[in-house]
Protein backbone atom coordinates (compact mmCIF):
# COMPACT_ATOMS: atom_id res chain seq x y z
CA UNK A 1 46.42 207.00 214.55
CA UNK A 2 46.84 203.76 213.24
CA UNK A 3 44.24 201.04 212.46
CA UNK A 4 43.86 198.38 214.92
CA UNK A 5 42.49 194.89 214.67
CA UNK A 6 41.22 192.74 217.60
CA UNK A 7 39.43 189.13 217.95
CA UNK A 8 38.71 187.51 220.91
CA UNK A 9 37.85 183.76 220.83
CA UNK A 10 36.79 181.73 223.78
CA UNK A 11 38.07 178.36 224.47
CA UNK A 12 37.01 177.57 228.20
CA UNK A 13 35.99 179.47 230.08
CA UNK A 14 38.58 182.41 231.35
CA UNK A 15 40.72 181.16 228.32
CA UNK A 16 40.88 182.82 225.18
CA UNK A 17 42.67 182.95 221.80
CA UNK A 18 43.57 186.74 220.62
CA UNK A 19 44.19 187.67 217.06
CA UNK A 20 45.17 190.66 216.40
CA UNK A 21 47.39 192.43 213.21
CA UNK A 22 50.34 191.27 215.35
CA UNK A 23 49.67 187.87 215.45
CA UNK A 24 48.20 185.37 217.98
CA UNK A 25 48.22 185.83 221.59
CA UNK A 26 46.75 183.78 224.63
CA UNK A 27 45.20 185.02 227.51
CA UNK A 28 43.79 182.91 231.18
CA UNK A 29 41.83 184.98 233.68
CA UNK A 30 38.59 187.27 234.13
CA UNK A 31 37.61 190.31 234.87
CA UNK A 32 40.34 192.13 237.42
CA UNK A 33 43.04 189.35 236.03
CA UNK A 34 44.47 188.20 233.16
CA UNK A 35 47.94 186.68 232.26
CA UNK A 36 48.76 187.23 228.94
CA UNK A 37 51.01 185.49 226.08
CA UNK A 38 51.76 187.36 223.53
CA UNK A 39 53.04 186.31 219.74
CA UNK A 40 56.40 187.59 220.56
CA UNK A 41 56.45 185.56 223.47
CA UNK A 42 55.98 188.38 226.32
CA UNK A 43 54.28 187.69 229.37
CA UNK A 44 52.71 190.22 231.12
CA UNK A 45 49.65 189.94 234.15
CA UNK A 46 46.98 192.71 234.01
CA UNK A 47 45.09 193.59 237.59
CA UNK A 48 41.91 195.96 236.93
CA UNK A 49 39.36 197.51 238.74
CA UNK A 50 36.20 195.56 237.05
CA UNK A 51 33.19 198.24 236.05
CA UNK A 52 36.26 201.03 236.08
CA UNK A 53 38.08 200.59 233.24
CA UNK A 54 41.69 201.26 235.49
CA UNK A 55 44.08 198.58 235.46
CA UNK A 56 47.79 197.92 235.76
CA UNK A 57 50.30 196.07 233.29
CA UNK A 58 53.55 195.11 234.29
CA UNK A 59 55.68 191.78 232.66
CA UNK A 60 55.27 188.20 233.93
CA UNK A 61 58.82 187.37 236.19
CA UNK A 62 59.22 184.48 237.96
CA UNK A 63 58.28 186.40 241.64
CA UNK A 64 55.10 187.50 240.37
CA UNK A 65 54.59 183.98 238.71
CA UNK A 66 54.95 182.08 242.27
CA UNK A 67 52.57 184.88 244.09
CA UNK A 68 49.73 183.79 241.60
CA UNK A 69 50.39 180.42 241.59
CA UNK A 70 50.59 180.47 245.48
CA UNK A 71 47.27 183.29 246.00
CA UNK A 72 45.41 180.70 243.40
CA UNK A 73 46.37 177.61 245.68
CA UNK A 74 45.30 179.75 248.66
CA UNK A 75 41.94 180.63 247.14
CA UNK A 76 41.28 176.97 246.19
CA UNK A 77 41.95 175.70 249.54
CA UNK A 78 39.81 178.17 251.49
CA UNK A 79 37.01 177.96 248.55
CA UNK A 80 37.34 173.81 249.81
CA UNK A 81 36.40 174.96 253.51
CA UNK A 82 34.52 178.11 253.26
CA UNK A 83 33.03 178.78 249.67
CA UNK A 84 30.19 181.20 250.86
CA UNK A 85 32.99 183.11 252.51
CA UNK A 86 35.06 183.42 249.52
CA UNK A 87 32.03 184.41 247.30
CA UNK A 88 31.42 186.99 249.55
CA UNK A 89 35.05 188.51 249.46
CA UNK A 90 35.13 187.74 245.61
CA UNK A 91 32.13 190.35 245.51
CA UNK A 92 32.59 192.85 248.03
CA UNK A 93 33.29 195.75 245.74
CA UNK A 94 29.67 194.98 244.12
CA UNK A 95 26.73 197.14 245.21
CA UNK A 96 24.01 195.29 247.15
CA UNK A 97 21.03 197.05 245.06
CA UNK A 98 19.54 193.92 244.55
């Protein structure tokens, strides 16, 4: 096992600055999404389970590129006319304890 260094700065928020033993990386998203830069220039988009700790990793290509771009247009738009509906599908996995 090797050692590992990581640093996590926040810029805006759901944008952060990663430095690592690598180098620098980038990173937009939140919890269950993330699109990632890294210092060699790799793209890759990780989709997680939030409170799990499963997720999936699999490079950035120009498909998956236009189904974000197009799901994030889609989600503004219906966040325009219905926002309490998109809260509530935004949170559905979340227990209702309180």
């Amino acid at each position: 096992m090797g050692l590992r260094f990581q640093k996590r700065i926040k810029i805006l928020p759901g944008v952060y600055i990663n430095l690592s033993k690598s180098g620098v990386s980038a990173s937009v998203g939140g919890h269950g999404a993330t699109v990632n830069v890294g210092a060699d220039g790799r793209r890759m988009v990780t989709l997680g389970i939030p409170g799990t700790g499963l997720s999936y990793r699999v490079p950035l290509s120009g498909t998956i590129f236009v189904g974000i771009i197009a799901l994030a247009v889609l989600a503004g738009l219906a966040y325009l006319l219905k926002p309490d509906l998109v809260r509530e599908g935004l949170h559905w996995w979340q227990p209702k304890w309180f």
